[in-house]
N, C-alpha and C. Protein backbone atom coordinates (compact mmCIF):
# COMPACT_ATOMS: atom_id res chain seq x y z
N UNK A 1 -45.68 57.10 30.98
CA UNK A 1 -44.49 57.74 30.46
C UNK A 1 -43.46 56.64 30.17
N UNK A 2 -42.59 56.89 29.14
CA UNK A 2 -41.97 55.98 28.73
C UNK A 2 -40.28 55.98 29.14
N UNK A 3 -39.52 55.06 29.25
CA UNK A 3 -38.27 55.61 30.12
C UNK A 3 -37.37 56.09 28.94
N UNK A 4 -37.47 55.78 27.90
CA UNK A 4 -36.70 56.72 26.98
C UNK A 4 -37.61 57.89 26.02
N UNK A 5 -38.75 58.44 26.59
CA UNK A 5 -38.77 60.07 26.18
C UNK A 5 -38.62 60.35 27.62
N UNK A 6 -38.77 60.03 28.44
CA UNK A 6 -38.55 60.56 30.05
C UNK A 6 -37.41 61.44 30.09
N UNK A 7 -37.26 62.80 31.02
CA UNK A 7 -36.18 63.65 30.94
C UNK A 7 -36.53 64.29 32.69
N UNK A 8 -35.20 64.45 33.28
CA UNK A 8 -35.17 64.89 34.27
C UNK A 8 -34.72 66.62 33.72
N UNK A 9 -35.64 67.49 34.79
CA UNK A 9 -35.29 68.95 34.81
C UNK A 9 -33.98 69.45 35.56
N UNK A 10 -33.27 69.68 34.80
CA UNK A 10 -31.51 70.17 35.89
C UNK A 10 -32.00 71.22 36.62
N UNK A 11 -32.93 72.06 36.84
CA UNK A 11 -33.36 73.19 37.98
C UNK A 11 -34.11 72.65 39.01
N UNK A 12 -35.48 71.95 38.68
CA UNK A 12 -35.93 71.65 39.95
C UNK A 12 -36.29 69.96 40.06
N UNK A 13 -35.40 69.10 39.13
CA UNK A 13 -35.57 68.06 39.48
C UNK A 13 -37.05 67.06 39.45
N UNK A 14 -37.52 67.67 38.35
CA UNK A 14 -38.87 67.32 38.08
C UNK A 14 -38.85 66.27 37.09
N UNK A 15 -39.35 65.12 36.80
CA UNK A 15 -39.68 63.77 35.30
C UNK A 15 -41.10 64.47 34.36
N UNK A 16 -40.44 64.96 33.50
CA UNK A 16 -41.43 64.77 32.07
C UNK A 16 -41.33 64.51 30.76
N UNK A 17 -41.86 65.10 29.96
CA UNK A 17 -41.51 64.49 28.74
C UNK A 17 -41.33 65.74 27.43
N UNK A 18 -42.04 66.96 28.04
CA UNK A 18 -42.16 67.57 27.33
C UNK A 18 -40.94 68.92 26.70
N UNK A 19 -40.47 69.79 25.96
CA UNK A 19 -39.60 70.19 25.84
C UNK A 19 -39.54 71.22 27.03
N UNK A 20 -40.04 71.27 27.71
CA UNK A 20 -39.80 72.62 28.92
C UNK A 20 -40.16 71.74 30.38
N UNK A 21 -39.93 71.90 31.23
CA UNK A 21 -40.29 71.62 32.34
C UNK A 21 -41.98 71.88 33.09
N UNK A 22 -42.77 71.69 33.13
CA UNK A 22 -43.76 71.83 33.52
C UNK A 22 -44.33 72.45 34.72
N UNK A 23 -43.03 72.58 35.66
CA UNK A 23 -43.56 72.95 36.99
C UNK A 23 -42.67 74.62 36.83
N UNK A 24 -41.32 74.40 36.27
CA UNK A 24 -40.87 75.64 36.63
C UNK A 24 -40.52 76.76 34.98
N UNK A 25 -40.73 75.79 34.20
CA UNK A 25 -40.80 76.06 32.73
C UNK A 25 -39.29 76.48 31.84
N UNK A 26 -38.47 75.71 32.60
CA UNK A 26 -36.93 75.23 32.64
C UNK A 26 -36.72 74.74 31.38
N UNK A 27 -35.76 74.94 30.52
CA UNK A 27 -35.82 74.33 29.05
C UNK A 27 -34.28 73.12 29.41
N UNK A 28 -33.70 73.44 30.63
CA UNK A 28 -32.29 72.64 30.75
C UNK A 28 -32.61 70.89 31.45
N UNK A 29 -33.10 69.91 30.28
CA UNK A 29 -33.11 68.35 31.23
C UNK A 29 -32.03 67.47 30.73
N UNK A 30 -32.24 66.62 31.33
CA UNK A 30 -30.98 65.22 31.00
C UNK A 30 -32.19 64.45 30.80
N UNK A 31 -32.21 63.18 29.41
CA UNK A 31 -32.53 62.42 29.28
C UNK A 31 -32.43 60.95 30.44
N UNK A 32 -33.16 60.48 31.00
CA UNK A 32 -33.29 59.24 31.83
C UNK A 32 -32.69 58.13 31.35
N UNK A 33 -32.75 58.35 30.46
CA UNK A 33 -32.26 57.19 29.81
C UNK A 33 -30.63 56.94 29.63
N UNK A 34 -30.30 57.97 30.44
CA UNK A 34 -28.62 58.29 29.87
C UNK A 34 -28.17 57.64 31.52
N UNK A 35 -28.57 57.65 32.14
CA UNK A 35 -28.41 56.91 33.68
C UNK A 35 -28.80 55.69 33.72
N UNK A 36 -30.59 55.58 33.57
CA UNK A 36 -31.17 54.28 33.38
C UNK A 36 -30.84 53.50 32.20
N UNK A 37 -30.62 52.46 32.24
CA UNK A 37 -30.40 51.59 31.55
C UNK A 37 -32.17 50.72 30.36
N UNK A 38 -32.53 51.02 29.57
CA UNK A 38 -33.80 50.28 29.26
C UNK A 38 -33.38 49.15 28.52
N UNK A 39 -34.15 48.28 28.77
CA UNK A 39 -34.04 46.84 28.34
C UNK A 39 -34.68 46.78 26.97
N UNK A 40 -34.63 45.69 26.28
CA UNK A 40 -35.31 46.10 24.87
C UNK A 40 -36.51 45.35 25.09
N UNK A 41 -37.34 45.85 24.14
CA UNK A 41 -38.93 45.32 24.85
C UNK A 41 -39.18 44.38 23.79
N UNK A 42 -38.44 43.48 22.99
CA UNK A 42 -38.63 42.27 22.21
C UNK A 42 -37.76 41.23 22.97
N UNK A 43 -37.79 40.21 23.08
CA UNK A 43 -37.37 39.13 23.21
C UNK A 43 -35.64 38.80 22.49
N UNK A 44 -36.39 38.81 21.51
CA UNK A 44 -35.15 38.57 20.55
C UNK A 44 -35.70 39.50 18.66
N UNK A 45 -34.69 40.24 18.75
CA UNK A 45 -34.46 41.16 17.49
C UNK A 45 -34.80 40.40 16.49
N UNK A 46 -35.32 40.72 15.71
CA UNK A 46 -36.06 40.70 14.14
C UNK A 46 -35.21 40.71 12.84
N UNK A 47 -34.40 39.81 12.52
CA UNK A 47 -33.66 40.18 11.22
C UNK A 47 -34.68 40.54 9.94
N UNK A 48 -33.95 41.36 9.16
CA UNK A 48 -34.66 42.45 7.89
C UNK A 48 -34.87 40.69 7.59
N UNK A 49 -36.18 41.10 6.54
CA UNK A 49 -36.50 40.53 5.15
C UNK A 49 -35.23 40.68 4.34
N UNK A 50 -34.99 40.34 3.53
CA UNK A 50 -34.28 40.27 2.18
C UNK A 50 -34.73 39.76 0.76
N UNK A 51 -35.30 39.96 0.00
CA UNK A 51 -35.64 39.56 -1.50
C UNK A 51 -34.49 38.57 -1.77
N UNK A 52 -34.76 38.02 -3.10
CA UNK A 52 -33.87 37.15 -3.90
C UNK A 52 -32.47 37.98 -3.97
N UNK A 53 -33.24 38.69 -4.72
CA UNK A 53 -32.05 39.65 -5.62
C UNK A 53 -30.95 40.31 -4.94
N UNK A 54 -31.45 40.89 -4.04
CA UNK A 54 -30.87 41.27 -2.50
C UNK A 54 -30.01 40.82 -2.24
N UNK A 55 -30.29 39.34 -1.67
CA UNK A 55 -29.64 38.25 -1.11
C UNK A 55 -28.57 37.68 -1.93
N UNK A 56 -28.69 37.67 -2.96
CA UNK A 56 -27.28 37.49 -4.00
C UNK A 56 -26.14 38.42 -4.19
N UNK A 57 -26.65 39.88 -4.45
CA UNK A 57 -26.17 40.56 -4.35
C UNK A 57 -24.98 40.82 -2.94
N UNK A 58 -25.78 40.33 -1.50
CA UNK A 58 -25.04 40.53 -0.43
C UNK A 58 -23.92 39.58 -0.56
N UNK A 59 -24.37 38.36 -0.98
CA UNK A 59 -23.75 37.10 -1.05
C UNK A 59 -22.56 37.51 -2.03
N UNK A 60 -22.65 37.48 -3.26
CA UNK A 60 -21.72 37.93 -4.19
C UNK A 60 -20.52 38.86 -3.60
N UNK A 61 -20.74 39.83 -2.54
CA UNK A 61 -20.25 41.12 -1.90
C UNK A 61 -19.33 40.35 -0.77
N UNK A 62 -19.96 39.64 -0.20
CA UNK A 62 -19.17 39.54 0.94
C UNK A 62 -18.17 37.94 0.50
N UNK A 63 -18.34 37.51 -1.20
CA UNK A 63 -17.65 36.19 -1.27
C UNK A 63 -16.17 37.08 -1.87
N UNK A 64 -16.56 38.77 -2.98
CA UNK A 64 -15.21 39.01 -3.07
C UNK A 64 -14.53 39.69 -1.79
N UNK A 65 -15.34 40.44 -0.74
CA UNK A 65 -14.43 40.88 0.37
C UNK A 65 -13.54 39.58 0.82
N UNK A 66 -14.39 38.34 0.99
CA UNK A 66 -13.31 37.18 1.43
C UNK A 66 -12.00 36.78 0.61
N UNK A 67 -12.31 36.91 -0.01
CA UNK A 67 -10.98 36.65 -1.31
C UNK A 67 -10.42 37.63 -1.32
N UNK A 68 -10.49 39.29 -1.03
CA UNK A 68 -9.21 40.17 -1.22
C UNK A 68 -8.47 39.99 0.28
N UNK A 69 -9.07 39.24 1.17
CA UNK A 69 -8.48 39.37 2.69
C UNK A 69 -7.21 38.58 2.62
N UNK A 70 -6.91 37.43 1.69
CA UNK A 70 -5.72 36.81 1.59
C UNK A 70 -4.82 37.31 0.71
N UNK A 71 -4.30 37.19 1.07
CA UNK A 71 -2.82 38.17 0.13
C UNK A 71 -2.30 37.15 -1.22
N UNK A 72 -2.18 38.29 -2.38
CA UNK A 72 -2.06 37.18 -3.88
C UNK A 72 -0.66 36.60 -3.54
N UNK A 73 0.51 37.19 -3.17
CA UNK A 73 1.73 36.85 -3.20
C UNK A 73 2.48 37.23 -2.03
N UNK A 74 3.01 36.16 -1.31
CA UNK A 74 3.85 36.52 -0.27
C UNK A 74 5.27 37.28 -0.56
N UNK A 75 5.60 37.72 0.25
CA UNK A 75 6.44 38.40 -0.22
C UNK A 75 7.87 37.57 -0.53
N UNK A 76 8.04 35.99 0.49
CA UNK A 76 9.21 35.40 -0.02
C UNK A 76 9.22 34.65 -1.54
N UNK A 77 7.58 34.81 -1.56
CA UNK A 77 7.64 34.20 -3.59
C UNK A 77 7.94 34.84 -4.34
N UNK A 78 7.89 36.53 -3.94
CA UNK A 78 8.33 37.32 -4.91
C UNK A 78 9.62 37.23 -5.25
N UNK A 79 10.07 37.50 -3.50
CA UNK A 79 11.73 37.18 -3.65
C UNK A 79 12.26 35.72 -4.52
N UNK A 80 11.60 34.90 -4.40
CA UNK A 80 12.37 33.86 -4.63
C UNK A 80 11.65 33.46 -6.42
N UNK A 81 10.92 33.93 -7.00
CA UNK A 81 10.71 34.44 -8.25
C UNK A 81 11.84 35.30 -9.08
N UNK A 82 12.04 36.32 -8.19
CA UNK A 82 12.76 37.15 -8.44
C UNK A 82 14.22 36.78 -8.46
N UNK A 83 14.33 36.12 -7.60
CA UNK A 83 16.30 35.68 -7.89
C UNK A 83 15.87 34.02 -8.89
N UNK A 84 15.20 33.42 -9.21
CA UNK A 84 15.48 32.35 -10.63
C UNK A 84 15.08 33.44 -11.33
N UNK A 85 14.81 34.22 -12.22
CA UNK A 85 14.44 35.18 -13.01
C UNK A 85 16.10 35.65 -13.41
N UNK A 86 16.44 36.27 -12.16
CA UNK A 86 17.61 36.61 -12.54
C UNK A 86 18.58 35.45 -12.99
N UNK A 87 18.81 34.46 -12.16
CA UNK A 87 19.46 33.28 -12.44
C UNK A 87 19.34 32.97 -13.93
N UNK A 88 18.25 32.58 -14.70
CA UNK A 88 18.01 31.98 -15.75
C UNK A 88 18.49 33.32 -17.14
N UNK A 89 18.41 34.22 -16.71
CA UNK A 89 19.16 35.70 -17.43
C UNK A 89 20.58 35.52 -17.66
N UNK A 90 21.32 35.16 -16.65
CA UNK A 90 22.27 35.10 -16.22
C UNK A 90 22.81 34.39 -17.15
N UNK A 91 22.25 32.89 -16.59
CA UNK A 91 22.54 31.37 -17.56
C UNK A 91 22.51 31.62 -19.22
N UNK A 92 21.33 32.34 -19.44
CA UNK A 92 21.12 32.87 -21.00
C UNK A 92 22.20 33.52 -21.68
N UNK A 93 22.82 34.94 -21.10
CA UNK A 93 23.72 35.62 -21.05
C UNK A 93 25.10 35.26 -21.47
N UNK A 94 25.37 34.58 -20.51
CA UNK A 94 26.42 33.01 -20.73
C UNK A 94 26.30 32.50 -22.03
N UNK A 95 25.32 31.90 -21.84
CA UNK A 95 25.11 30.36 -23.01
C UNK A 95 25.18 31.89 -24.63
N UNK A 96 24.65 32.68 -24.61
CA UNK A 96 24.69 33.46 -25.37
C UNK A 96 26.18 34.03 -25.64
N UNK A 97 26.91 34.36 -25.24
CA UNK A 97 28.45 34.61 -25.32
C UNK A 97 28.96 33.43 -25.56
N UNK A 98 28.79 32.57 -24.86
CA UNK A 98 29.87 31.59 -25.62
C UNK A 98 29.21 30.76 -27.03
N UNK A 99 28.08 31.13 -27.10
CA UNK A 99 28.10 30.54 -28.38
C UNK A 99 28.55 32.19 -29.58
N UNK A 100 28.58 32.73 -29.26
CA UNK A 100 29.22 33.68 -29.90
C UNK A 100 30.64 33.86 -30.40
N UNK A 101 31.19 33.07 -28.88
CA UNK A 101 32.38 32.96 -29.33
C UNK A 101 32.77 32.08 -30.06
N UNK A 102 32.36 31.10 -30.20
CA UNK A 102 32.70 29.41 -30.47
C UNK A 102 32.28 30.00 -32.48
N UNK A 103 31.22 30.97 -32.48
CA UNK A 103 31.24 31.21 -33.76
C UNK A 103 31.99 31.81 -34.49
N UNK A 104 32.64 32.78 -34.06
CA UNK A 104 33.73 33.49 -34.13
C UNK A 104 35.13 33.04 -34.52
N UNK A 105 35.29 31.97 -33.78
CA UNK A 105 36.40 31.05 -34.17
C UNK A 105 37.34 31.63 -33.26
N UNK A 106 38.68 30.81 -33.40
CA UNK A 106 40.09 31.58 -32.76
C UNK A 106 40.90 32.53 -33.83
N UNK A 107 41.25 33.47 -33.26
CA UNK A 107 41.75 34.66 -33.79
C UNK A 107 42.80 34.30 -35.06
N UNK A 108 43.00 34.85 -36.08
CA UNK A 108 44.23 34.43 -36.54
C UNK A 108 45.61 34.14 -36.12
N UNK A 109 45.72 34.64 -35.00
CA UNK A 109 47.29 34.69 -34.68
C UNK A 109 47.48 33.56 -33.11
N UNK A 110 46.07 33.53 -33.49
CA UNK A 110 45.95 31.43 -32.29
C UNK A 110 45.54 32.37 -31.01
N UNK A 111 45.42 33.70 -30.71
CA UNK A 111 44.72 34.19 -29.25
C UNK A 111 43.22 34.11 -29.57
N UNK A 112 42.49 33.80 -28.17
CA UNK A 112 41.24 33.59 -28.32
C UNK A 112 40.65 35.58 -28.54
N UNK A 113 39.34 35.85 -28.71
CA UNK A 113 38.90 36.93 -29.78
C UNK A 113 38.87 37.69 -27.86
N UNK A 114 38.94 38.89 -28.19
CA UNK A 114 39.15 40.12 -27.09
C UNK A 114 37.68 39.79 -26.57
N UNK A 115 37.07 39.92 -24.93
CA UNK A 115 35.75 39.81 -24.69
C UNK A 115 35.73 41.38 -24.26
């Protein structure tokens, strides 16, 4: 008997294997194996085969999971993207008005033009 089909009977405390109890014909057991502990009966576990194709495929899979784990943009580059962005708007804005004005000329009556 093997220790994981092995089953103890919750009525009269009997080891079998089969779906009923044998001595008292009890359908209520606990698996043995849920107490006992079984060891694994290899040495050391067997990794799968893998094909070519397979194997690229996994490879390919787990090179983009590594690359989405780092983050594209921190968040102080955004910020600090974000205020020269504005800055250089700003500067534009400016440089754009006063050459507007400078085209404009001074008013006839010698006041500079209403902004």
């Amino acid at each position: 008997m093997q220790l994981r089909n092995a089953r103890l009977c919750l009525d009269c405390d009997e080891i079998h294997e089969e779906q009923h109890c044998p001595q008292c014909a009890s359908e209520s057991y606990g698996f043995i194996k849920r107490w006992v502990p079984a060891s694994e009966r290899r040495a050391r576990q067997r990794e799968p085969e893998i094909d070519g194709a397979h194997r690229e495929t996994i490879t390919t899979y787990k090179q983009l999971l590594d690359t989405n784990d780092a983050p594209r943009f921190s968040t102080w580059k955004l910020v600090r993207g974000g205020a020269v962005s504005l800055a250089l708007i700003g500067a534009a804005g400016w440089m754009w008005r006063r050459n507007a004005h400078q085209r404009s000329g001074p008013s006839p009556n010698g006041d500079a033009a209403n902004n």
